[in-house]
Protein backbone atom coordinates (compact mmCIF):
# COMPACT_ATOMS: atom_id res chain seq x y z
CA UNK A 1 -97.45 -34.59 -130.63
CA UNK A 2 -95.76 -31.09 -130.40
CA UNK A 3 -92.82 -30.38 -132.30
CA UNK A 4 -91.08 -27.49 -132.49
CA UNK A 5 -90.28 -26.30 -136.10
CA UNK A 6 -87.95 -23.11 -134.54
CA UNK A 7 -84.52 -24.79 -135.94
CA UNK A 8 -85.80 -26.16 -139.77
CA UNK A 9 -84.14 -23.43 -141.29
CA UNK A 10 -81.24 -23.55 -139.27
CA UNK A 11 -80.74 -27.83 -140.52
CA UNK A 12 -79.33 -27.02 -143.65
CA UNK A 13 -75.61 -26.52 -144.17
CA UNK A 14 -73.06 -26.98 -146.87
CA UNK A 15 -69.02 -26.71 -147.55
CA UNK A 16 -67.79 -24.96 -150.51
CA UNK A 17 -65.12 -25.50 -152.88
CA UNK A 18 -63.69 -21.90 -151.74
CA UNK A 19 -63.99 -22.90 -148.18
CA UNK A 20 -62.67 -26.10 -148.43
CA UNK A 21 -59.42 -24.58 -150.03
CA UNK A 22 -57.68 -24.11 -146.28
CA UNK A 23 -56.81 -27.75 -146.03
CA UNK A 24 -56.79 -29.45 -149.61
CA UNK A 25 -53.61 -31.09 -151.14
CA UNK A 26 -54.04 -28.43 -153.94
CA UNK A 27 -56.08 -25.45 -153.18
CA UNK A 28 -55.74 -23.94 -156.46
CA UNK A 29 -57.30 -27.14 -157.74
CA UNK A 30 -60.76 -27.80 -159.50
CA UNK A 31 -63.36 -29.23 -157.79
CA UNK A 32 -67.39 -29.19 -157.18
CA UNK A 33 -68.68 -26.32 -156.34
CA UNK A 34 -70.00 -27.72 -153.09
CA UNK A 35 -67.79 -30.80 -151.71
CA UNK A 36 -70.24 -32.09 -149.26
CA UNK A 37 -73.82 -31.06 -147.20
CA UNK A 38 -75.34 -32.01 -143.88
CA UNK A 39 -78.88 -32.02 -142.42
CA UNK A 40 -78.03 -30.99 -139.02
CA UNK A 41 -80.39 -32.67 -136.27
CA UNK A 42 -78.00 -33.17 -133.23
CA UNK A 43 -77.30 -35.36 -130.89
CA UNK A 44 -81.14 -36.37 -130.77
CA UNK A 45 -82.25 -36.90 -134.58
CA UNK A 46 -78.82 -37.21 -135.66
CA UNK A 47 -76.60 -35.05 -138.52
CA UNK A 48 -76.78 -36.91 -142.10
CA UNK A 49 -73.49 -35.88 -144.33
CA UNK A 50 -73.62 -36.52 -148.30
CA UNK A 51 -70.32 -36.26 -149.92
CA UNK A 52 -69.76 -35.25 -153.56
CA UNK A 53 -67.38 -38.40 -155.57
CA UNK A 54 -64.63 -37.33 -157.13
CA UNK A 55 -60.78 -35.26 -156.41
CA UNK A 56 -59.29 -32.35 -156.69
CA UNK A 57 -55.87 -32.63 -158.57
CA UNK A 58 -56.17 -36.39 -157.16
CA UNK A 59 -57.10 -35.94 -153.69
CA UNK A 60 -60.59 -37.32 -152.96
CA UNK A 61 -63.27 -35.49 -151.92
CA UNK A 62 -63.19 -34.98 -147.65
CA UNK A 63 -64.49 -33.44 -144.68
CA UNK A 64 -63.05 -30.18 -143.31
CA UNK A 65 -61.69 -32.12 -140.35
CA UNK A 66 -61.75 -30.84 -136.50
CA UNK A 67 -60.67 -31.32 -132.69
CA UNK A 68 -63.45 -31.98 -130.09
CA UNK A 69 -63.36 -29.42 -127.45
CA UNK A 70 -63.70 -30.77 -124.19
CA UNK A 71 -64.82 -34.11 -123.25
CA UNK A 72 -67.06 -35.00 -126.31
CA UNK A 73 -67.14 -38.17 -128.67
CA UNK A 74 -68.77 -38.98 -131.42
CA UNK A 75 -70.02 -42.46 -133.54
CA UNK A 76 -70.26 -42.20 -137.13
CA UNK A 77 -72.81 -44.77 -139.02
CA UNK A 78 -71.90 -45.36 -142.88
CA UNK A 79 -75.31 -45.37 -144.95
CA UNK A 80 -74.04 -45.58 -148.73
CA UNK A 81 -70.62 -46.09 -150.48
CA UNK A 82 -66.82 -46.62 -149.42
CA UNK A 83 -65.10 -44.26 -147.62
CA UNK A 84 -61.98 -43.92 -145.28
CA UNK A 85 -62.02 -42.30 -141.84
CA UNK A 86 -58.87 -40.73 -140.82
CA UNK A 87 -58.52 -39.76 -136.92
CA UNK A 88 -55.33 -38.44 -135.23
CA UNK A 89 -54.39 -37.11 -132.29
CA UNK A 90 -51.72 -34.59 -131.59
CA UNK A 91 -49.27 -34.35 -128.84
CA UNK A 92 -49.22 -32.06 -126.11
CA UNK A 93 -47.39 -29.55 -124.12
CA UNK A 94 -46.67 -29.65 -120.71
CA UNK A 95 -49.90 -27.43 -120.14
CA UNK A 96 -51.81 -29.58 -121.63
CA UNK A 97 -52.07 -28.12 -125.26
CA UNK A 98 -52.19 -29.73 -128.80
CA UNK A 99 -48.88 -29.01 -130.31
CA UNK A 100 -50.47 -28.24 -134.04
CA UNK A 101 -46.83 -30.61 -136.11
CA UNK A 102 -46.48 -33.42 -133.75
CA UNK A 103 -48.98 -36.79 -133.70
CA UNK A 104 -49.21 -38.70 -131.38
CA UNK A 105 -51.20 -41.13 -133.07
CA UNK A 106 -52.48 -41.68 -136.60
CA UNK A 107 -55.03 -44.03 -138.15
CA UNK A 108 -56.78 -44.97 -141.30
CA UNK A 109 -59.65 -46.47 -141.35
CA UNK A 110 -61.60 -47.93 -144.47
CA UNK A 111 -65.33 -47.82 -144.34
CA UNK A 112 -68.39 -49.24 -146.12
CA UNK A 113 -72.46 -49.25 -145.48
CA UNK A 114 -73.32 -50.75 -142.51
CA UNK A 115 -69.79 -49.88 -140.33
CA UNK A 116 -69.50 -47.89 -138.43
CA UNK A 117 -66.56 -45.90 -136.38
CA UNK A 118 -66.16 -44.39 -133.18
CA UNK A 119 -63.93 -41.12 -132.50
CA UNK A 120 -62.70 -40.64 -129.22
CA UNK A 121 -62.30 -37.58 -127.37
CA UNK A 122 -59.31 -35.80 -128.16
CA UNK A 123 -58.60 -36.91 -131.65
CA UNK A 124 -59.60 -35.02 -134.46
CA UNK A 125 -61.17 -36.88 -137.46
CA UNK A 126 -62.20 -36.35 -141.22
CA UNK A 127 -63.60 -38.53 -143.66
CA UNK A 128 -62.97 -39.58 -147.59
CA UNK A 129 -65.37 -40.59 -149.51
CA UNK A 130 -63.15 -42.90 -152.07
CA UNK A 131 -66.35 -44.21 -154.40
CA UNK A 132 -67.90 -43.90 -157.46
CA UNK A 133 -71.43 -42.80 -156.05
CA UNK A 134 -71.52 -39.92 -153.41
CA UNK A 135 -70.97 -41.45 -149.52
CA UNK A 136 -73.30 -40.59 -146.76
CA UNK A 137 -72.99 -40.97 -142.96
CA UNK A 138 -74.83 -40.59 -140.03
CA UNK A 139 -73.70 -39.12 -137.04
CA UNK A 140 -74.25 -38.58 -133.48
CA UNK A 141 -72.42 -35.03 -132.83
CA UNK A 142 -74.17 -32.21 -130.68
CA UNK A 143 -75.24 -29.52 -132.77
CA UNK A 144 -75.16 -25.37 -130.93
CA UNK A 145 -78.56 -23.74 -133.39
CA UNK A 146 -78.04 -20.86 -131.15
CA UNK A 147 -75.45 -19.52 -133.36
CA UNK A 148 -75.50 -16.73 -135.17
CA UNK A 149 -74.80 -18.19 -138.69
CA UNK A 150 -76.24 -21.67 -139.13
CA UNK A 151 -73.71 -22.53 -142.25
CA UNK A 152 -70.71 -22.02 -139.82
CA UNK A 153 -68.71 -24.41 -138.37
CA UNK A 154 -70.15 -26.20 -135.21
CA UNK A 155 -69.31 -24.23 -131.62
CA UNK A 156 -68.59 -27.40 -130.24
CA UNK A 157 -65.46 -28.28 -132.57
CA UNK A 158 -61.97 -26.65 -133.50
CA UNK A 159 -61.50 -26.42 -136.80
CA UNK A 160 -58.54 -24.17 -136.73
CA UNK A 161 -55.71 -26.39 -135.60
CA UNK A 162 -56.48 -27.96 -139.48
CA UNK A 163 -56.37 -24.65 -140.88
CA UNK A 164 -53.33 -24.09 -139.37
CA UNK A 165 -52.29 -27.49 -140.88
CA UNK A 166 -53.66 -27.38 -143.95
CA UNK A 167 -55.54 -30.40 -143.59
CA UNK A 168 -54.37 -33.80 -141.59
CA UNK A 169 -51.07 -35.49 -141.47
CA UNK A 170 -52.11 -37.37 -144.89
CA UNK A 171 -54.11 -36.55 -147.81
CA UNK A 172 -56.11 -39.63 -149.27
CA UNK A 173 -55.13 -39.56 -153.29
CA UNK A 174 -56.10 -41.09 -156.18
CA UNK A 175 -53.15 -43.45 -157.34
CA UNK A 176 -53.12 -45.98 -159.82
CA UNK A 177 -56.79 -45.88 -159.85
CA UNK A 178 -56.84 -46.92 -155.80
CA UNK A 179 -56.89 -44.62 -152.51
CA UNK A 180 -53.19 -43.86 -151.65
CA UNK A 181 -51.93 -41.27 -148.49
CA UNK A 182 -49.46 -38.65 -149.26
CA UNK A 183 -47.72 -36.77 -146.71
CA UNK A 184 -48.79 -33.77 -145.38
CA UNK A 185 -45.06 -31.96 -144.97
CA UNK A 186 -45.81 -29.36 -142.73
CA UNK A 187 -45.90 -32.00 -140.30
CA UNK A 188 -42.82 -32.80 -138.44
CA UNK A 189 -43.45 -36.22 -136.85
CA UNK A 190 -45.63 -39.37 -136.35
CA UNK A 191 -45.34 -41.10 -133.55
CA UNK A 192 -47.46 -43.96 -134.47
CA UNK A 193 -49.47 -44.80 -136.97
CA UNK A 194 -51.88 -47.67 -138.34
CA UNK A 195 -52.49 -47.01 -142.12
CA UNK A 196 -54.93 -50.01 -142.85
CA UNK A 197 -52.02 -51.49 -145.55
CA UNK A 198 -52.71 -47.83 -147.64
CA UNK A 199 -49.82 -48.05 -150.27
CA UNK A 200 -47.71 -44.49 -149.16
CA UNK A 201 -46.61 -42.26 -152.12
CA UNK A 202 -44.00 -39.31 -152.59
């Protein structure tokens, strides 16, 4: 059959310790060079994330995090190691947009091979890996290849709403030798939120 080999160089993409530094717990702290990497195949083959173990002054190794724009979810499949997924979604203005401090709703989610999790339109989402071994995922997000620079951040996906934040509500830490949230403070309020029995520290 046919197939199209246009995009191969285009699959490859990776964060960086220096990028990653906009929304860590500690951005002046040591980590790997590269915190995670995705084969990027879309919607159709599917994106496969690896994530580095580890923390960075005791905040495990995550995802960037992001908003969907628009009507657009997306199913994450867990192929190796333990993880949490942490989704929220902000409140809104009386136009209609996110207001960047205030949640709405807030959930932790522990993971292992063979879950999986669904994020809904609307809520933003990033994952931990919390394991000894490096965690990889499957996912079923669209992918734009027509960009211009195929290690940038998805077209499809708002990324700076977490910037802004400097990360999510809470950061996933090492404590005690067991994954522990810590408060993001630049947050002003919660409305709800389900943290899956996580122990909360100061």
């Amino acid at each position: 059959m046919p197939i199209d080999f246009k995009n191969v160089p285009k699959h490859y993409a990776s964060r960086s310790h220096e990028k990653m530094k906009d929304v860590l717990m500690d951005p002046d702290g040591h980590g790997p060079a590269i915190h995670y990497y995705m084969i990027r195949g879309g919607a159709d083959q599917k994106n496969i994330t690896v994530w580095e173990p580890g923390t960075v002054s005791g905040e495990y190794i995550k995802t960037y995090g992001h908003y969907h724009v628009g009507d657009l979810s997306e199913t994450y499949w867990i192929i190796y190691g333990q993880g949490i997924a942490l989704l929220q979604k902000l409140a809104e203005d009386e136009n209609g947009r996110m207001v960047p401090d205030e949640v709405s709703e807030f959930k932790a989610i522990p993971v292992k091979a063979g879950d999986e999790v669904f994020m809904p339109s609307k809520y933003g989402h990033l994952v931990v890996n919390i394991g000894q071994t490096y965690f990889a995922t499957a996912d079923d997000s669209p992918v734009d290849f027509e960009e211009r620079d195929p290690t940038s951040f998805p077209g499809h996906a708002d990324y700076a709403l977490v910037q802004q934040m400097r990360g999510f509500a809470y950061y996933v830490v090492e404590h005690e030798g067991k994954p522990a949230l810590k408060k993001n403070h630049l947050y002003k309020n919660i409305r709800n939120e389900d943290l899956a029995g996580l122990p909360v520290i100061n």
